[in-house]
C-alpha atoms as a PDB file:
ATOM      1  CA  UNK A   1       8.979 -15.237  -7.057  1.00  0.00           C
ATOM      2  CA  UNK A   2       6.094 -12.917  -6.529  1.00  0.00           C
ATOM      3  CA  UNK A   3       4.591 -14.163  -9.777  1.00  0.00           C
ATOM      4  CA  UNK A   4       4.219 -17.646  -8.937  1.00  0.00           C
ATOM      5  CA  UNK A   5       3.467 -16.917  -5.295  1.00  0.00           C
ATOM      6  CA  UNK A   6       0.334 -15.378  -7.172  1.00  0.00           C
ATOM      7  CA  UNK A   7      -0.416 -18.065  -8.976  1.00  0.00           C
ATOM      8  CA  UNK A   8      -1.118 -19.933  -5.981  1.00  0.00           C
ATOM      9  CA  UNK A   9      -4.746 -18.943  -5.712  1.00  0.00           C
ATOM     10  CA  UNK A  10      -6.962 -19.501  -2.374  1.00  0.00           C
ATOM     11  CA  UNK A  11      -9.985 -21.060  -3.304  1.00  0.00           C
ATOM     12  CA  UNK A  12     -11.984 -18.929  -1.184  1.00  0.00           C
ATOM     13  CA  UNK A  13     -10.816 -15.722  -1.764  1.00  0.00           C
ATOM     14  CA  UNK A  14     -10.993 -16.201  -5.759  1.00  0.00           C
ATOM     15  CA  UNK A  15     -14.348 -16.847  -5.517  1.00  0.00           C
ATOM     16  CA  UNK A  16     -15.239 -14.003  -3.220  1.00  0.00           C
ATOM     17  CA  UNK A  17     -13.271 -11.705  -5.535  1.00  0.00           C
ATOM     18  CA  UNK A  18     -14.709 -12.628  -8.548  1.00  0.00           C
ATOM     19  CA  UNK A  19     -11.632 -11.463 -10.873  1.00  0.00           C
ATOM     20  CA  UNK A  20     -12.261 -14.246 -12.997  1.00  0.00           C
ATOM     21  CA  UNK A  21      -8.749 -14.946 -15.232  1.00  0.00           C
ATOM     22  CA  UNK A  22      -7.461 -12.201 -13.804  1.00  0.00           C
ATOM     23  CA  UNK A  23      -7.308 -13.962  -9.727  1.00  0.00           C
ATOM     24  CA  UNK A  24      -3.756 -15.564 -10.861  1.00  0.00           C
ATOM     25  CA  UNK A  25      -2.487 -11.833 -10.755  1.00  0.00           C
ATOM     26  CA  UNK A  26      -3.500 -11.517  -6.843  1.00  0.00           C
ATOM     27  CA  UNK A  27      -0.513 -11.835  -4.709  1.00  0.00           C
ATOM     28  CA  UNK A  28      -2.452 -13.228  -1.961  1.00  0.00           C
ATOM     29  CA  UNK A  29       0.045 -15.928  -0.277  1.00  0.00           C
ATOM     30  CA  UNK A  30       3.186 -16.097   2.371  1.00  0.00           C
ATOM     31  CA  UNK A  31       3.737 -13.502   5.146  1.00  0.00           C
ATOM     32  CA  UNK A  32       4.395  -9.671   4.488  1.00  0.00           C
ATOM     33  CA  UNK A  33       4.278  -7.233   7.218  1.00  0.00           C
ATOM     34  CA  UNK A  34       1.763  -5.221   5.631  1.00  0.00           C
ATOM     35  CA  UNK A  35       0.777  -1.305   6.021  1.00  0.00           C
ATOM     36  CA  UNK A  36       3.236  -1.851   9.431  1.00  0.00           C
ATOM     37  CA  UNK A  37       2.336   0.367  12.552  1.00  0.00           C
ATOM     38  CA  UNK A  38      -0.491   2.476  11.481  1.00  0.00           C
ATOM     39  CA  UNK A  39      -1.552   5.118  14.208  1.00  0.00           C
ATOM     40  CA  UNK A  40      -3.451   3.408  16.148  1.00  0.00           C
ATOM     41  CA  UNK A  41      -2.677  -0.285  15.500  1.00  0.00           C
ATOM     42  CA  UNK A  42       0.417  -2.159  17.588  1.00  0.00           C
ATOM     43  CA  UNK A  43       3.093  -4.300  17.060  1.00  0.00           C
ATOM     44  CA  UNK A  44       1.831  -7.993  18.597  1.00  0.00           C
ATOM     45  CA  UNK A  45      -1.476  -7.324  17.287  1.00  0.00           C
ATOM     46  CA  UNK A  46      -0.566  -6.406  13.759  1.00  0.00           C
ATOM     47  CA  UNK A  47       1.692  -9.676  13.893  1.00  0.00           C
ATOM     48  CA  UNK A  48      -1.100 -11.916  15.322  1.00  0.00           C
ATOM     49  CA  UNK A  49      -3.272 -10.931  12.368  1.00  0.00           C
ATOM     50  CA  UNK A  50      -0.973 -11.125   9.268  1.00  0.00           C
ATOM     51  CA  UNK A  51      -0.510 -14.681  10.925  1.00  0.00           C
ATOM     52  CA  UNK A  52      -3.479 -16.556  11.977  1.00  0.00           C
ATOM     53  CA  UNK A  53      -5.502 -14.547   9.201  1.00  0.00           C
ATOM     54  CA  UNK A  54      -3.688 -13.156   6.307  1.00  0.00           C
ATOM     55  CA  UNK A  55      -1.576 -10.083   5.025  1.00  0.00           C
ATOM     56  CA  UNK A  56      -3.566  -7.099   3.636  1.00  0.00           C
ATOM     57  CA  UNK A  57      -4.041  -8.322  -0.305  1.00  0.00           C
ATOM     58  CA  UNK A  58      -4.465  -5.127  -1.645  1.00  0.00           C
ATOM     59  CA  UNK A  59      -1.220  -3.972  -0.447  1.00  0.00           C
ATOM     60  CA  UNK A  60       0.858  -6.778  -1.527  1.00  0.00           C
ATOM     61  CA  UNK A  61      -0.916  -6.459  -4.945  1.00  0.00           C
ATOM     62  CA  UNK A  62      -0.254  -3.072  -5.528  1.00  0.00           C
ATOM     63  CA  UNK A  63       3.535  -3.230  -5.013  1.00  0.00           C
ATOM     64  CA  UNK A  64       3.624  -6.451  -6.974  1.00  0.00           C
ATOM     65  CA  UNK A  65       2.464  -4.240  -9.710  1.00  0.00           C
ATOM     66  CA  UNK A  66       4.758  -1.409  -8.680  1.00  0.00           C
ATOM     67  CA  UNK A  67       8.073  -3.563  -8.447  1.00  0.00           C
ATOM     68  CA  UNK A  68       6.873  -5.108 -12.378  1.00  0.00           C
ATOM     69  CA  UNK A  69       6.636  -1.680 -13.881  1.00  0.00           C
ATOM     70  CA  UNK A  70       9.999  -0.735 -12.257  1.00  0.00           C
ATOM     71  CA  UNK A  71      11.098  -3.793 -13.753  1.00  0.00           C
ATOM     72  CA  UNK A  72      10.287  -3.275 -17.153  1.00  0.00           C
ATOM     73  CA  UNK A  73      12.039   0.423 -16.899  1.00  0.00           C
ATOM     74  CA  UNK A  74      15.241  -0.835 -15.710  1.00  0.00           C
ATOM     75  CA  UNK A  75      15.385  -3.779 -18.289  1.00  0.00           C
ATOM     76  CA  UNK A  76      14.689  -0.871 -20.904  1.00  0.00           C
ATOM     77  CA  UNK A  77      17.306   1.289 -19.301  1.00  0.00           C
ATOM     78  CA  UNK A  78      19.699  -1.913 -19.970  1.00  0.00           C
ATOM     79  CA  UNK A  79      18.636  -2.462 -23.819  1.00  0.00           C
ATOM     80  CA  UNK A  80      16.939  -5.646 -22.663  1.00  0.00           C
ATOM     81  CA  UNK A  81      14.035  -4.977 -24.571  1.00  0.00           C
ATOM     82  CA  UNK A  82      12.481  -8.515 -24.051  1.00  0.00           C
ATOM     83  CA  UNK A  83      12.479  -8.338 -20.413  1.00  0.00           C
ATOM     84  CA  UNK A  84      10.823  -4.783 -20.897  1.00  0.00           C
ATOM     85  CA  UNK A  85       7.705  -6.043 -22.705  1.00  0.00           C
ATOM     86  CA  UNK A  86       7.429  -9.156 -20.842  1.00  0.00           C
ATOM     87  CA  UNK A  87       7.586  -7.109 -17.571  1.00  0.00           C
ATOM     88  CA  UNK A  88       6.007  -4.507 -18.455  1.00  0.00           C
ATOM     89  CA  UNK A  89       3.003  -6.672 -20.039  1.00  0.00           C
ATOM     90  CA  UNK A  90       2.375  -8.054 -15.957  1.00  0.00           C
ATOM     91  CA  UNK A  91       2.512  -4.862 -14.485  1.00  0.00           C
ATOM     92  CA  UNK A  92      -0.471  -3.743 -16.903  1.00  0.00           C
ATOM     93  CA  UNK A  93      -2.525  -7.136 -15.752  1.00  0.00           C
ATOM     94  CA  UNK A  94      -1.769  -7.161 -12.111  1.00  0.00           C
ATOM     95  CA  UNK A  95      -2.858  -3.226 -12.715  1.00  0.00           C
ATOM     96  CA  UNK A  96      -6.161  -4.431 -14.094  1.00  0.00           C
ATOM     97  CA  UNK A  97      -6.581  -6.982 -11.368  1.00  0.00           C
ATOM     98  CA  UNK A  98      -5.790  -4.935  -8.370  1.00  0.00           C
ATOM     99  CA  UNK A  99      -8.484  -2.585  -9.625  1.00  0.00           C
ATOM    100  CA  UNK A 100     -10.707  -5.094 -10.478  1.00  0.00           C
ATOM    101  CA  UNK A 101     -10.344  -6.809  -6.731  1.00  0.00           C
ATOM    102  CA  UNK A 102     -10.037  -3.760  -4.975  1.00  0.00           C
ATOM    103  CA  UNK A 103     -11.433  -0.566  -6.247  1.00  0.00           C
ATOM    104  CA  UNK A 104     -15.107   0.134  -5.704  1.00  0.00           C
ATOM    105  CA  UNK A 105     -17.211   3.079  -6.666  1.00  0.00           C
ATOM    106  CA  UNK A 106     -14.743   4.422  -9.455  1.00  0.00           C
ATOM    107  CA  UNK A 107     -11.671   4.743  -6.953  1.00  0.00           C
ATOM    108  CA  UNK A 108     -13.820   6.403  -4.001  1.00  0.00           C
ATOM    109  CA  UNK A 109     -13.168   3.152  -1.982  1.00  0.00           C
ATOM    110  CA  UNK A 110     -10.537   1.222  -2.299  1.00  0.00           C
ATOM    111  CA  UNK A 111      -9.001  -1.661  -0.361  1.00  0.00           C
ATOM    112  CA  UNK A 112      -9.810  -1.468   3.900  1.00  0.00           C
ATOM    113  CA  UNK A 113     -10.314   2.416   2.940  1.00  0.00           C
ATOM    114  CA  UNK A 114      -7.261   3.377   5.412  1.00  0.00           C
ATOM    115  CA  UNK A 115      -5.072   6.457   3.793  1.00  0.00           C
ATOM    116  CA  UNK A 116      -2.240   4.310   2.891  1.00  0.00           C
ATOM    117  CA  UNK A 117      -4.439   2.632  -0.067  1.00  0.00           C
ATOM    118  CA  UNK A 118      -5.378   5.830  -1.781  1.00  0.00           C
ATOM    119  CA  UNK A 119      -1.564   6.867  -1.139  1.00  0.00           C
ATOM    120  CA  UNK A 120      -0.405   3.433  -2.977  1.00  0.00           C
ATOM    121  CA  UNK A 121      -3.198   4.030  -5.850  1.00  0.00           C
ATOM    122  CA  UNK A 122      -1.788   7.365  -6.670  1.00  0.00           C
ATOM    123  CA  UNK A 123       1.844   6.814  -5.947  1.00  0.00           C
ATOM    124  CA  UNK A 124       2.006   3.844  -8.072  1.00  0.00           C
ATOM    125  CA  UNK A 125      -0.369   4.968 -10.784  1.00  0.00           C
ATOM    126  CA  UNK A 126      -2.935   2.088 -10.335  1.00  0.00           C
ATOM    127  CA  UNK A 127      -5.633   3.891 -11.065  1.00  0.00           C
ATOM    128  CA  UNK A 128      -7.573   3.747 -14.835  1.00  0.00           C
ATOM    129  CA  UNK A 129      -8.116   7.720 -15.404  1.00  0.00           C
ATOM    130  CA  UNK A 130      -8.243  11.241 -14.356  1.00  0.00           C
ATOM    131  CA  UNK A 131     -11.812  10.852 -13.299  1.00  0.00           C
ATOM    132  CA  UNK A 132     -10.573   7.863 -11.040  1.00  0.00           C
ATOM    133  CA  UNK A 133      -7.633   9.418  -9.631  1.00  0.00           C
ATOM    134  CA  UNK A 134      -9.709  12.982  -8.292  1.00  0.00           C
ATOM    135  CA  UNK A 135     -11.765  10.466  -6.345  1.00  0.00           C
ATOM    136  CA  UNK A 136      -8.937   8.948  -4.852  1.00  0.00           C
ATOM    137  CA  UNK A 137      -7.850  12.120  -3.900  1.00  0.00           C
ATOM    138  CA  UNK A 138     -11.131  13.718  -2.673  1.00  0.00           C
ATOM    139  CA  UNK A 139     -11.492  10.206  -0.413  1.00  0.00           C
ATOM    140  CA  UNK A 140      -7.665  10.577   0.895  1.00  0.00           C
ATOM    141  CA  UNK A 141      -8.475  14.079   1.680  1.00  0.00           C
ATOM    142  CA  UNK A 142     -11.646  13.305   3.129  1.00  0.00           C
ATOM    143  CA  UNK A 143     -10.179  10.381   5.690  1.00  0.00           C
ATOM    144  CA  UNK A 144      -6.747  13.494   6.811  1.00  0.00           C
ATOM    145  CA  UNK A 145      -9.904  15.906   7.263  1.00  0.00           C
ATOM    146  CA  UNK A 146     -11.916  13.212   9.305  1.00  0.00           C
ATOM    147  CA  UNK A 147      -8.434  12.506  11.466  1.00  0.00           C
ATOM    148  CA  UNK A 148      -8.536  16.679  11.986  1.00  0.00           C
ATOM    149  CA  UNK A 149      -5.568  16.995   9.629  1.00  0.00           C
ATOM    150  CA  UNK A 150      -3.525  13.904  10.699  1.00  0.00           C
ATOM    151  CA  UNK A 151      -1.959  11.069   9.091  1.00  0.00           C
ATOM    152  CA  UNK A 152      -2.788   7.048   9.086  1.00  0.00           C
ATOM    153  CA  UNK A 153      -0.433   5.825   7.611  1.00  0.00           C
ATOM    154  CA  UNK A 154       2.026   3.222   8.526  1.00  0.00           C
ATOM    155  CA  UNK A 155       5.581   2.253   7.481  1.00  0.00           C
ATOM    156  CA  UNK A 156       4.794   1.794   3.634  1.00  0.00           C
ATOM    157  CA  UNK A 157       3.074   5.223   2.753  1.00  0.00           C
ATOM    158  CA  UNK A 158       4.531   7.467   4.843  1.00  0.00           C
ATOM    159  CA  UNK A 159       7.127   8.229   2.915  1.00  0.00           C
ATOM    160  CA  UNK A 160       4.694   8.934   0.512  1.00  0.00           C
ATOM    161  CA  UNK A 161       1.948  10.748   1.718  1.00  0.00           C
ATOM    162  CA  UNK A 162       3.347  14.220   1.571  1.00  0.00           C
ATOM    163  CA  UNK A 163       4.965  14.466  -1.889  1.00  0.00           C
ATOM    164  CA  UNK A 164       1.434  12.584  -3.295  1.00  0.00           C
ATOM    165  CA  UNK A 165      -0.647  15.369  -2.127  1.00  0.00           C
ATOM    166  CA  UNK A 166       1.493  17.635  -3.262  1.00  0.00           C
ATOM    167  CA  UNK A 167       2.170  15.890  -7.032  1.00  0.00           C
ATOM    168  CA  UNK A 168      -1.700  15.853  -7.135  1.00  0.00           C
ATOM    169  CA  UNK A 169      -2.381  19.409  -6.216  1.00  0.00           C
ATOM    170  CA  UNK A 170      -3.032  19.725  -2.615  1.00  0.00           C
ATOM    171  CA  UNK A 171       0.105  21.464  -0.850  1.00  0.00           C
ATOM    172  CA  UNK A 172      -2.072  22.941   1.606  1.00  0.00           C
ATOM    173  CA  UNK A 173      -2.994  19.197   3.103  1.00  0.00           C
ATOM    174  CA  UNK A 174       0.268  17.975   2.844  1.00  0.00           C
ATOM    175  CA  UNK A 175       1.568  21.085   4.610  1.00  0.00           C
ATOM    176  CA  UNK A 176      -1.067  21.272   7.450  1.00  0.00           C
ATOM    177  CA  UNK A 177      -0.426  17.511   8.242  1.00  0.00           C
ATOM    178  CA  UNK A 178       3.700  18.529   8.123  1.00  0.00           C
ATOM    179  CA  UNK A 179       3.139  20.945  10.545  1.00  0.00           C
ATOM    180  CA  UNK A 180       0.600  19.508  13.357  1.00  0.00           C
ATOM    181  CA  UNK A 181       1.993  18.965  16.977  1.00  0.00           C
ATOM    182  CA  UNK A 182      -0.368  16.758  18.493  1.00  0.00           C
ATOM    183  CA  UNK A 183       0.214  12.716  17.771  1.00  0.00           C
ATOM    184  CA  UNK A 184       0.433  11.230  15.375  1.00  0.00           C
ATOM    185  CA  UNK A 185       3.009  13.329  13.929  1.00  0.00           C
ATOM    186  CA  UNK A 186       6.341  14.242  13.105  1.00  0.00           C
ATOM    187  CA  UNK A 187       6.418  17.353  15.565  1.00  0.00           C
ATOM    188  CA  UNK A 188       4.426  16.039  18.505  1.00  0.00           C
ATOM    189  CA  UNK A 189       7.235  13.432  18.463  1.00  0.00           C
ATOM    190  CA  UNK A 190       9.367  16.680  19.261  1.00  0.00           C
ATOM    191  CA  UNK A 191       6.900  18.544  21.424  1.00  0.00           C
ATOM    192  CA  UNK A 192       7.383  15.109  23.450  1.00  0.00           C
ATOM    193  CA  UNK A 193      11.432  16.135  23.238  1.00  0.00           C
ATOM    194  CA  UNK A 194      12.225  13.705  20.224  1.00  0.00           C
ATOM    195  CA  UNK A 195      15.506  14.785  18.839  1.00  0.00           C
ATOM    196  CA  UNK A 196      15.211  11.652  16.356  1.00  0.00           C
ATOM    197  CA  UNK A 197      12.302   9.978  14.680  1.00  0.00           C
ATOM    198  CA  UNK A 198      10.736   7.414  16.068  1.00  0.00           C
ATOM    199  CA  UNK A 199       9.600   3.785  15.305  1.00  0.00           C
ATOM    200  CA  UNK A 200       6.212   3.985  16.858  1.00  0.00           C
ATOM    201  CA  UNK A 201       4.256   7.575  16.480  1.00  0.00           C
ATOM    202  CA  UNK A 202       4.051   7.820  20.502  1.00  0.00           C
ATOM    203  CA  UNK A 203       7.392   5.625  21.576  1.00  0.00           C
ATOM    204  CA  UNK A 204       5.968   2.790  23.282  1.00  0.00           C
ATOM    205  CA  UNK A 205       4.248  -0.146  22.384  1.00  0.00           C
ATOM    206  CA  UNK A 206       0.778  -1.689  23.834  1.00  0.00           C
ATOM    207  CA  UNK A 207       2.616  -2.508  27.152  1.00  0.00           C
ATOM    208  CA  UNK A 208       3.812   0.653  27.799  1.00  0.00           C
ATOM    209  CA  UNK A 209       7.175  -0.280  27.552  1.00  0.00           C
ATOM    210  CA  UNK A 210       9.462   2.125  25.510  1.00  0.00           C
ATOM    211  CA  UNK A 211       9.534   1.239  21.193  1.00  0.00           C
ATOM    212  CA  UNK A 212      12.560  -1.009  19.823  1.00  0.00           C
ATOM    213  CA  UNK A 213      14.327   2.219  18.032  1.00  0.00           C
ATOM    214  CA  UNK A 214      13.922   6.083  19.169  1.00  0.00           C
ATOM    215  CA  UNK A 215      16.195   6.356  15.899  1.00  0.00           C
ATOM    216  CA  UNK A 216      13.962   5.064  13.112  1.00  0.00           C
ATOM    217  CA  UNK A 217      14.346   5.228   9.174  1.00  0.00           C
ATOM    218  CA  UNK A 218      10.517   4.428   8.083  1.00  0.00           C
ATOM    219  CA  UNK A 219       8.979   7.821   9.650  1.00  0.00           C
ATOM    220  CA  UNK A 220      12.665   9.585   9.451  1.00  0.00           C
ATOM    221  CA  UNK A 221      11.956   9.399   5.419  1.00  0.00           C
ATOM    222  CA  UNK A 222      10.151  12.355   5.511  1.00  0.00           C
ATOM    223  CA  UNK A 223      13.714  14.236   5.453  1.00  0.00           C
ATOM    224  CA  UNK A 224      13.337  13.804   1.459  1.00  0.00           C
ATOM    225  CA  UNK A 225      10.407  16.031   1.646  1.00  0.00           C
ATOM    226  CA  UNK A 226      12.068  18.921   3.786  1.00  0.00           C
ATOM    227  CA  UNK A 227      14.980  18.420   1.330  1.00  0.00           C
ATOM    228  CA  UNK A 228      12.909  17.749  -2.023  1.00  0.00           C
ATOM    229  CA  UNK A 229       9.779  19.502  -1.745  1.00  0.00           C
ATOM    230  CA  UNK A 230      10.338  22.244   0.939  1.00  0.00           C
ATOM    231  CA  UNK A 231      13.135  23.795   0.699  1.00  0.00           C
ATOM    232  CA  UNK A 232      12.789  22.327  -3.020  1.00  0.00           C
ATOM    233  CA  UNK A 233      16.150  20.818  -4.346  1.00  0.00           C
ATOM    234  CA  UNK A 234      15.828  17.288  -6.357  1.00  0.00           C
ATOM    235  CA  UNK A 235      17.584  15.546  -8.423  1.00  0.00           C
ATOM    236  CA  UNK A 236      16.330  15.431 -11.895  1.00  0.00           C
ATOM    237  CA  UNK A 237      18.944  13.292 -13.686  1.00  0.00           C
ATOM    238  CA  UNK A 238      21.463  10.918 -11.640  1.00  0.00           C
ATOM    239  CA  UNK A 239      23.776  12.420  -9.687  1.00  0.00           C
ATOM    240  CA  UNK A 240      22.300  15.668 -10.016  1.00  0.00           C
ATOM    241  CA  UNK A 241      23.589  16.843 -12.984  1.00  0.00           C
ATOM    242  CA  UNK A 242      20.307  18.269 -13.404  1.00  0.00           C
ATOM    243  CA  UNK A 243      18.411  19.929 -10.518  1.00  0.00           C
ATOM    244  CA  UNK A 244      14.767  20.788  -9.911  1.00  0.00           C
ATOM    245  CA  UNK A 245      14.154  23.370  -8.016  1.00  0.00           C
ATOM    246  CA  UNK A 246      10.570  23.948  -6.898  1.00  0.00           C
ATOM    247  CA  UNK A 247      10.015  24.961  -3.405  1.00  0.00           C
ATOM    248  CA  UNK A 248       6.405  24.565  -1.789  1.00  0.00           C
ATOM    249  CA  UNK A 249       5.815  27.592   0.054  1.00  0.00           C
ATOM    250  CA  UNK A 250       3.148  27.964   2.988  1.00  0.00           C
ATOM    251  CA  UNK A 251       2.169  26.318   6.099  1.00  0.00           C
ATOM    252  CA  UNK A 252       3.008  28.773   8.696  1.00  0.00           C
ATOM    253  CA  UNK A 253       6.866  28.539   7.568  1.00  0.00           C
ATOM    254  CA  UNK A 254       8.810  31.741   7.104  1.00  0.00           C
ATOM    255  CA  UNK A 255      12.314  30.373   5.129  1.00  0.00           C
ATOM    256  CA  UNK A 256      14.208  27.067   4.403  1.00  0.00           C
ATOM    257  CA  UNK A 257      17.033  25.734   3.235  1.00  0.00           C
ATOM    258  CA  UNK A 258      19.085  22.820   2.176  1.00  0.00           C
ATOM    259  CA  UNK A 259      23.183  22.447   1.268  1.00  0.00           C
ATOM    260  CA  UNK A 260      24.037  19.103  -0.271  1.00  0.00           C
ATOM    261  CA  UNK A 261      27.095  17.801  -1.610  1.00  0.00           C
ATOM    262  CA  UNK A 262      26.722  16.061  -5.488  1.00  0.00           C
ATOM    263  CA  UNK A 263      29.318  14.428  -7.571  1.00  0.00           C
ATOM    264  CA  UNK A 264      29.867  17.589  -9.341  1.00  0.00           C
ATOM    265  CA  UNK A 265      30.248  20.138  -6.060  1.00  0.00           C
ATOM    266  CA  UNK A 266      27.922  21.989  -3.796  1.00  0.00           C
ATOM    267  CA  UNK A 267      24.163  22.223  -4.638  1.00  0.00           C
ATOM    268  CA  UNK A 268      21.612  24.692  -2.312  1.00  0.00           C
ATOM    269  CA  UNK A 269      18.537  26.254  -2.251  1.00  0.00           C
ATOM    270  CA  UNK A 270      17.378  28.670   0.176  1.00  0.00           C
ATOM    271  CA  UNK A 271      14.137  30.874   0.281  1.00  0.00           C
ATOM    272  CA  UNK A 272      12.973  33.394   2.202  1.00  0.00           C
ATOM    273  CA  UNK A 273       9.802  35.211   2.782  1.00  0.00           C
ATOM    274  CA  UNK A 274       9.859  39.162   2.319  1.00  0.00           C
ATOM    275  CA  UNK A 275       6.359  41.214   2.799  1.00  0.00           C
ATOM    276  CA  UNK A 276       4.276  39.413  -0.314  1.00  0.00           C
ATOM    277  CA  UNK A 277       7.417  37.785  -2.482  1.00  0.00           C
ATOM    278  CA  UNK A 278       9.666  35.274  -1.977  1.00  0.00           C
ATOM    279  CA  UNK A 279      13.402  35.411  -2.131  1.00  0.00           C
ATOM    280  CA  UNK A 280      15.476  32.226  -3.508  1.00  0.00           C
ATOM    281  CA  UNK A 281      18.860  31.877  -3.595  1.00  0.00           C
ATOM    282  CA  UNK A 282      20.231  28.909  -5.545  1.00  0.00           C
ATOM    283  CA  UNK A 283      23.356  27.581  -6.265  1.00  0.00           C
ATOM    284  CA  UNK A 284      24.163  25.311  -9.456  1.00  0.00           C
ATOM    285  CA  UNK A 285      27.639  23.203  -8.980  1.00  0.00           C
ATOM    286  CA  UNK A 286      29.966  23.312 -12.204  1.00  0.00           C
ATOM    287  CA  UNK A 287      28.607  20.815 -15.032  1.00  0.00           C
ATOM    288  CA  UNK A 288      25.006  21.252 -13.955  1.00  0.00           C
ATOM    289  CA  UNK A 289      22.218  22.980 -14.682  1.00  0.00           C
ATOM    290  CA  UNK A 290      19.123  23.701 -12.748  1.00  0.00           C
ATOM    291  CA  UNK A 291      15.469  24.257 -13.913  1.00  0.00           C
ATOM    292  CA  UNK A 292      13.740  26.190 -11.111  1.00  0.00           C
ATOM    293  CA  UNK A 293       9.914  26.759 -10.506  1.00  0.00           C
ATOM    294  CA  UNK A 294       9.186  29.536  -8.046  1.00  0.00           C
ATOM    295  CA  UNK A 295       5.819  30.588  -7.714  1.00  0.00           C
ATOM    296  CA  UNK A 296       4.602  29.398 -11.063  1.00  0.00           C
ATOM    297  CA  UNK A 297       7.749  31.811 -12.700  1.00  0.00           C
ATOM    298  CA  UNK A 298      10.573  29.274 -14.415  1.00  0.00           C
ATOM    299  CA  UNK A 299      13.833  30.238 -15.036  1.00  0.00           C
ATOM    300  CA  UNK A 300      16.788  27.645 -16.107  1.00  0.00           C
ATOM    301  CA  UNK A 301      20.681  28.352 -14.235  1.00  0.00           C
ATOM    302  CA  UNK A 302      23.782  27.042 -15.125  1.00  0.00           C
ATOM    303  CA  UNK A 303      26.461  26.889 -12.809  1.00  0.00           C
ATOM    304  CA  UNK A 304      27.156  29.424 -10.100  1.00  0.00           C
ATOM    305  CA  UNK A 305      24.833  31.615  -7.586  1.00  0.00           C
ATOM    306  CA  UNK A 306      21.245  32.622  -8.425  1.00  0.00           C
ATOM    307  CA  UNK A 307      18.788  34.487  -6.687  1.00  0.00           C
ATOM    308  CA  UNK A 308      15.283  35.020  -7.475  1.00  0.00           C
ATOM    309  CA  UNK A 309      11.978  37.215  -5.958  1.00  0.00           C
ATOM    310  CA  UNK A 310       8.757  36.239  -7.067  1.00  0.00           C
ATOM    311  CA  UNK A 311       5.730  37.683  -5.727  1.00  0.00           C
ATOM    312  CA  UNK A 312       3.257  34.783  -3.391  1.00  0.00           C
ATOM    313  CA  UNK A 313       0.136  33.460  -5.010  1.00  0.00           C
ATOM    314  CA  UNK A 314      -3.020  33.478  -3.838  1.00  0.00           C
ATOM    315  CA  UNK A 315      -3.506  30.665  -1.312  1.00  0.00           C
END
């Protein structure tokens, strides 16, 4: 569906873009809700505009490509090995035409220049090379630092944001916009007395009146990073039979920990800081193993209770 919806081509739009061949891999038509509820924007506003103007192309582009590639992994999971290539051959062209229509200056601008399209490039591995990808990064970084250490980012890359800065080697961003209490963030919603996430960063709309949901998944996601990347237990294989675990230590926090149940028993993780070392206990259910990073020292469990001190690195 998304492939011929990109087929049909504006006029206007293809020849402002001037992808050439490459404009039929645009996803530029219908209604999507876009980067939704950005700090910032609101909800009859954002409507109004995907509406009487038109959705953010860039966005819908980039998880066209995105949902292809995904595509062509799952059809190669299944042995469907024509379904692979043929998927995977239009995730590599709407690639080349997303950066072609929306990546300026080597990936140092891309799309309306908001967070959330540097989050998508590197998420999503749009980008061409290494060289492209630090910009990205430098510009994402640049736009937190120029929002004094907050987010911008809506519905779509918020689940994202932290674990991206983190994959591409700043912890210390992703940890300082974790941890701010003034809005927009995840703890000024409970300086405010949140006990849930919200749908809106401050819980109301333009009126005034209070948001839809005081209970809301889309900002709520960032639970997988407390569980994944802070107190550091991920799956690496389905169902956990194999377990990462890599904590990311810093940001003011003194300990964490997580206790989930798996098909094969109880996994955990907990850390704690001592003096200049860290202390992790981890626990590997029967049939499992675990490959643990802790402080740049690996070690690889089987089943049972572990614990581990590692002294902190330089920050």
């Amino acid at each position: 569906m998304r492939r011929r919806a990109a087929g049909k081509r504006r006029l206007a739009r293809r020849l402002r873009r001037g992808t050439g061949d490459l404009e039929q891999y645009i996803l530029d038509t219908g209604y999507h809700w876009g980067e939704w509820l950005r700090p910032g924007t609101a909800m009859l506003p954002d409507i109004a505009r995907n509406l009487t103007l038109h959705p953010n192309n860039a966005i819908s582009t980039a998880y066209f490509a995105n949902s292809a590639r995904l595509l062509s992994q799952i059809a190669a999971v299944l042995g469907d090995e024509q379904d692979a290539t043929t998927y995977g051959d239009l995730a590599v062209n709407v690639r080349r035409a997303w950066r072609a229509a929306f990546v300026r200056d080597g990936g140092a601008r891309i799309g309306e220049d908001k967070q959330d399209d540097y989050v998508r490039a590197l998420a999503f591995g749009l980008l061409e090379d290494e060289a492209a990808r630090r910009r990205a990064l430098g510009r994402l970084v640049e736009l937190i630092d120029a929002a004094d250490g907050h987010l911008g980012t809506g519905f779509l890359s918020t689940p994202m944001l932290l674990s991206t800065l983190v994959d591409e080697g700043r912890p210390d961003v992703a940890l300082r916009v974790l941890m701010q209490t003034s809005s927009p963030s995840w703890l000024g919603q409970v300086e405010r007395g949140a006990t849930t996430t919200w749908e809106t960063w401050e819980g109301y709309d333009e009126k005034g009146n209070a948001s839809e949901s005081h209970n809301h998944y889309a900002f709520g996601a960032v639970v997988q990073f407390l569980q994944e990347r802070i107190a550091g237990l991920a799956p690496l294989e389905a169902g956990y039979r194999r377990i990462r675990v890599a904590p990311v230590i810093g940001g003011g926090l003194t300990s964490a920990s997580v206790r989930i149940e798996t098909p094969f028993g109880p996994a955990a993780s907990a850390w704690t800081l001592s003096g200049e070392s860290v202390r992790l206990t981890v626990t590997v259910p029967a049939g499992t193993e675990a490959d643990v990073d802790l402080e740049g020292e690996t070690h690889t469990f089987g089943p049972g209770v572990h614990e581990v001190t590692a002294p902190l690195r330089a920050r």
